[in-house]
Protein backbone atom coordinates (compact mmCIF):
# COMPACT_ATOMS: atom_id res chain seq x y z
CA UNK A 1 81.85 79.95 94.67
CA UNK A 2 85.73 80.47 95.38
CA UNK A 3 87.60 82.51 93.44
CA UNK A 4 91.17 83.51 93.97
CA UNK A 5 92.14 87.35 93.52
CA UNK A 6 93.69 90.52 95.31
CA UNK A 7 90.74 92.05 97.16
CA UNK A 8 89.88 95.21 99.41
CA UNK A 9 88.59 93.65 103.20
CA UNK A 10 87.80 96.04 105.89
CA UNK A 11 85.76 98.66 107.54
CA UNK A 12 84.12 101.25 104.95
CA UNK A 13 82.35 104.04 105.19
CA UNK A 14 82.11 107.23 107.17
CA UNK A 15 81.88 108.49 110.95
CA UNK A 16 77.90 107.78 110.26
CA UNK A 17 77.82 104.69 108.82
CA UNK A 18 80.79 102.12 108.72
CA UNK A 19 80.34 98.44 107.35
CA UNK A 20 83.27 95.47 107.16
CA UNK A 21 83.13 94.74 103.71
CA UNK A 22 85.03 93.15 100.87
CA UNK A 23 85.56 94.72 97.42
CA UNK A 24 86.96 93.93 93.86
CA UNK A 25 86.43 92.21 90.80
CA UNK A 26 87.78 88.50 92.72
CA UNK A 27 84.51 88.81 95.10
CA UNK A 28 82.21 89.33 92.80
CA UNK A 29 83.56 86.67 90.22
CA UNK A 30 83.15 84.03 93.60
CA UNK A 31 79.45 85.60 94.08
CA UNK A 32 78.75 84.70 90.61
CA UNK A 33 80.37 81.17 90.19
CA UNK A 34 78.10 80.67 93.58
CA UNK A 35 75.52 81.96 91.01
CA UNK A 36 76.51 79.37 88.76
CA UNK A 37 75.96 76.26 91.07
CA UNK A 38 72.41 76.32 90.45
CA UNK A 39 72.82 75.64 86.46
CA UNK A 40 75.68 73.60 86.83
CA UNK A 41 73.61 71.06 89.58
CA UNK A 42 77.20 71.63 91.87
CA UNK A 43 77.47 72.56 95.50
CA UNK A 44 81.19 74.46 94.93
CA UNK A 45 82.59 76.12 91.93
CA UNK A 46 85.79 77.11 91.77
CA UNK A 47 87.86 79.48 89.26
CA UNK A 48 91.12 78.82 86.93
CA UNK A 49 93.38 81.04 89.64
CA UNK A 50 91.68 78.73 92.78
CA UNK A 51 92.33 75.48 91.00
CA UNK A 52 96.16 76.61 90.06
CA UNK A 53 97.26 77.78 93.71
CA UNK A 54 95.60 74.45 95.25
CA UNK A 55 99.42 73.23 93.64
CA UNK A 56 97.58 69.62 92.95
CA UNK A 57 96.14 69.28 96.73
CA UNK A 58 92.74 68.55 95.40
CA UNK A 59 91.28 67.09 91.92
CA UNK A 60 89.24 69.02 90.02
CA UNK A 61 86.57 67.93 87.26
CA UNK A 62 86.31 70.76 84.43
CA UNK A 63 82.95 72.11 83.90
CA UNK A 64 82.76 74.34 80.99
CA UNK A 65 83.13 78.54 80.77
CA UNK A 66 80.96 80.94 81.65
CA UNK A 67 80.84 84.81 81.10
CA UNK A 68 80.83 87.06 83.78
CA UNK A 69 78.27 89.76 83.48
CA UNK A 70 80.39 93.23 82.96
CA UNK A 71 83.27 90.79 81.83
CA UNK A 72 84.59 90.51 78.21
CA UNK A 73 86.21 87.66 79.03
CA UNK A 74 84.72 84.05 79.90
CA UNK A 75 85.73 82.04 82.89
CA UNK A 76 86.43 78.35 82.95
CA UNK A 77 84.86 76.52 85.86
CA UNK A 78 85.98 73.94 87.94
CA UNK A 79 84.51 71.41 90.67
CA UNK A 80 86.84 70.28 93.52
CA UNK A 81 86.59 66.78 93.95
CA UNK A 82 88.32 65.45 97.08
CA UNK A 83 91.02 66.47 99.09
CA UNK A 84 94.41 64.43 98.98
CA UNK A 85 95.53 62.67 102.15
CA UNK A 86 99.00 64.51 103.36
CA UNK A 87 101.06 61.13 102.46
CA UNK A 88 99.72 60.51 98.99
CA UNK A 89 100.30 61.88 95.84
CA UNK A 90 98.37 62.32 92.75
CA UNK A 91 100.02 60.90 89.22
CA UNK A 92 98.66 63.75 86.39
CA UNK A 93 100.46 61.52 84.15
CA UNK A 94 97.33 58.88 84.92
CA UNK A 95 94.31 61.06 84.73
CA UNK A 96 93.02 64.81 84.41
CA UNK A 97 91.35 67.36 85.94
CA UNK A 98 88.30 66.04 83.92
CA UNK A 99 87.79 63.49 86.66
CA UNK A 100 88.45 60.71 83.62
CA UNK A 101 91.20 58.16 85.35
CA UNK A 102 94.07 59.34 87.49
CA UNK A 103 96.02 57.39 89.92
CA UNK A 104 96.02 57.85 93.56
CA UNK A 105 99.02 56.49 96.00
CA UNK A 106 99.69 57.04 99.57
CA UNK A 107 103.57 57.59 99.90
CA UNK A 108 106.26 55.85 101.93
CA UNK A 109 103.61 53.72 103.50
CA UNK A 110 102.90 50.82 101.29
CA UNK A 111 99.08 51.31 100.92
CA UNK A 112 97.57 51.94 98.02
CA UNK A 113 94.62 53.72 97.42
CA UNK A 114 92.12 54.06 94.53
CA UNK A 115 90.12 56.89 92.84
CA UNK A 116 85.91 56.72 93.58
């Protein structure tokens, strides 16, 4: 699973015992939308804050919520579709992230290109 968040990454521990290691609430969310593949028959799940910072780079089809154990609040899901080309742009205005129509274009170079 990928989840975006403000994490701890480094070496932790003592002059005995040191591990690299990342903590905070963003891992474990990721560990548990990974979790969450299994029930959702997906290979990647992604969070709300992943799918916002990808700034429309990728489509994403809208899976449902789920509720982190721990959490009091529920999670929306997300699967990443396809990566855009760098020339083309993706037209919101024609689909969704629900994967239900959309509109694919390559940009300045007079191809076209359409949606699987």
């Amino acid at each position: 699973g990928i989840n975006t968040d403000s994490v701890y990454v480094g070496n932790f521990g003592c002059d005995h015992r040191i591990s690299y290691t990342v903590l905070g609430d963003g891992v474990n969310l990721a560990s548990r939308l990974e979790a969450a593949n299994k029930a959702f028959k997906t290979v990647v799940l992604v969070s709300e804050s992943t799918m916002s910072k990808a700034n429309g780079a990728f489509r994403f089809r809208a899976l449902g919520k789920i509720t982190v154990p721990g959490k009091s609040t529920v999670v929306s899901v997300h699967e990443p579709l396809f990566a855009l080309p760098p020339d083309a742009t993706w037209s919101p205005s024609l689909g969704d992230s629900s994967g239900a129509g959309g509109g694919l274009g390559a940009s300045g170079s007079g191809r076209g290109s359409s949606n699987p």
